[in-house]
Protein backbone atom coordinates (compact mmCIF):
# COMPACT_ATOMS: atom_id res chain seq x y z
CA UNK A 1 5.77 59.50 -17.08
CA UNK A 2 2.24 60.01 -15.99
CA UNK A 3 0.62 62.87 -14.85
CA UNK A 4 -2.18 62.32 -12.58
CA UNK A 5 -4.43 64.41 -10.25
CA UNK A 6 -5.65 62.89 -6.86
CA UNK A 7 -8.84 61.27 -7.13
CA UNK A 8 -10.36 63.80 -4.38
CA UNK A 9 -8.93 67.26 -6.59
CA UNK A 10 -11.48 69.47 -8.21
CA UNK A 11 -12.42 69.39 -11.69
CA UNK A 12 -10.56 71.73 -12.90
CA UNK A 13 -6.86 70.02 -11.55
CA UNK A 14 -7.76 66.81 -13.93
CA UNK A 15 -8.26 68.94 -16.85
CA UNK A 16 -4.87 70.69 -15.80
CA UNK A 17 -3.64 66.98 -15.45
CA UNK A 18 -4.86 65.67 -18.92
CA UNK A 19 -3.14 68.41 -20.76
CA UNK A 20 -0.47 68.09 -18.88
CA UNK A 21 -0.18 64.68 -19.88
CA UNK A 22 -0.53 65.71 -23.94
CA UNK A 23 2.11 67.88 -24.03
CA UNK A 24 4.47 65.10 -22.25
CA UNK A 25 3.33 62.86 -24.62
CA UNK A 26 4.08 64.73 -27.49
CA UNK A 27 6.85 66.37 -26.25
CA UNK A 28 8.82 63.26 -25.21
CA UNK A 29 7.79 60.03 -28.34
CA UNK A 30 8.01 61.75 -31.55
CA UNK A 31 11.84 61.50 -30.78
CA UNK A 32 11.77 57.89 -29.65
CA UNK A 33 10.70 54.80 -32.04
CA UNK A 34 8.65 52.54 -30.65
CA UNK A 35 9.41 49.94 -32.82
CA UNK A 36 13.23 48.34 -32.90
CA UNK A 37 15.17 48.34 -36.43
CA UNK A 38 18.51 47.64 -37.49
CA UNK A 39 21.57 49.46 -37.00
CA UNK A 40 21.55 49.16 -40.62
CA UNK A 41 18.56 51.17 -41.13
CA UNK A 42 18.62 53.73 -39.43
CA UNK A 43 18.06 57.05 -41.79
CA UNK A 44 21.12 59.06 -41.69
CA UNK A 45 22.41 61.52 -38.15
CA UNK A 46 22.24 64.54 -40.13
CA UNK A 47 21.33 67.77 -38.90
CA UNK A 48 17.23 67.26 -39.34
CA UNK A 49 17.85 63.60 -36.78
CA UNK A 50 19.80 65.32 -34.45
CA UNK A 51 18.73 64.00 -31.07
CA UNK A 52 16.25 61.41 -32.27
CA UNK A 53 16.48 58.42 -30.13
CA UNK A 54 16.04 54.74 -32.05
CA UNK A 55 15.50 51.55 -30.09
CA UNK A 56 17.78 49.09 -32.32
CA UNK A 57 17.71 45.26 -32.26
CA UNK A 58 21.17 44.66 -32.73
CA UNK A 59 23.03 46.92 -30.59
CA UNK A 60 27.21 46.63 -29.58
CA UNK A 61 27.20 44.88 -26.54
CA UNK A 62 23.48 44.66 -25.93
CA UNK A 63 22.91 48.05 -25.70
CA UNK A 64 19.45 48.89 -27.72
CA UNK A 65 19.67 53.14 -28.30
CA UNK A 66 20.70 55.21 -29.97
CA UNK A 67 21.14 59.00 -30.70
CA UNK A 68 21.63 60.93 -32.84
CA UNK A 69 24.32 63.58 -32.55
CA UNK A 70 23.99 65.51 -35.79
CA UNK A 71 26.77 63.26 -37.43
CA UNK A 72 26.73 60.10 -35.94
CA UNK A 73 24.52 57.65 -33.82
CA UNK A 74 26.02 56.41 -30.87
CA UNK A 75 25.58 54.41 -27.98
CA UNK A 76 24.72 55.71 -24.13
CA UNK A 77 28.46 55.03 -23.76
CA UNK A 78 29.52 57.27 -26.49
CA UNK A 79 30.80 54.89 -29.19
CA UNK A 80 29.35 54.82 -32.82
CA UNK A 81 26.69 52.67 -33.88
């Protein structure tokens, strides 16, 4: 998502926009890796994953994420990876 200020708004509404944009940022990809992995190695769904999101490479189905429920990581469709 990008958060952007129209080219004709004040100063002060880009600044507004920019930090806008760093707390989205923040907010939304230290949950999500970038990078695909295995099903096998993902680190375990404990408590301290719980709703971390992982892109895998070999997903049921072709589906590539997964999250983490606090016990196991599943599929958009609900099924365990």
């Amino acid at each position: 998502m990008k958060i952007k200020a129209p080219p004709e708004a004040p100063d002060w509404a880009h600044d507004l926009a920019r930090n806008a944009q760093t707390v989205v940022d923040n907010a939304i990809w230290p949950f999500i890796s970038r990078t695909p992995i295995m099903v096998a190695q993902l680190p375990p769904a404990s408590v301290d994953n719980i709703w971390m999101k992982y892109y895998v490479s070999d997903g049921a189905s072709n589906m590539r994420e997964v999250t983490s429920n606090g016990v196991d990581w599943r599929y958009p469709d609900g099924t365990a990876a």
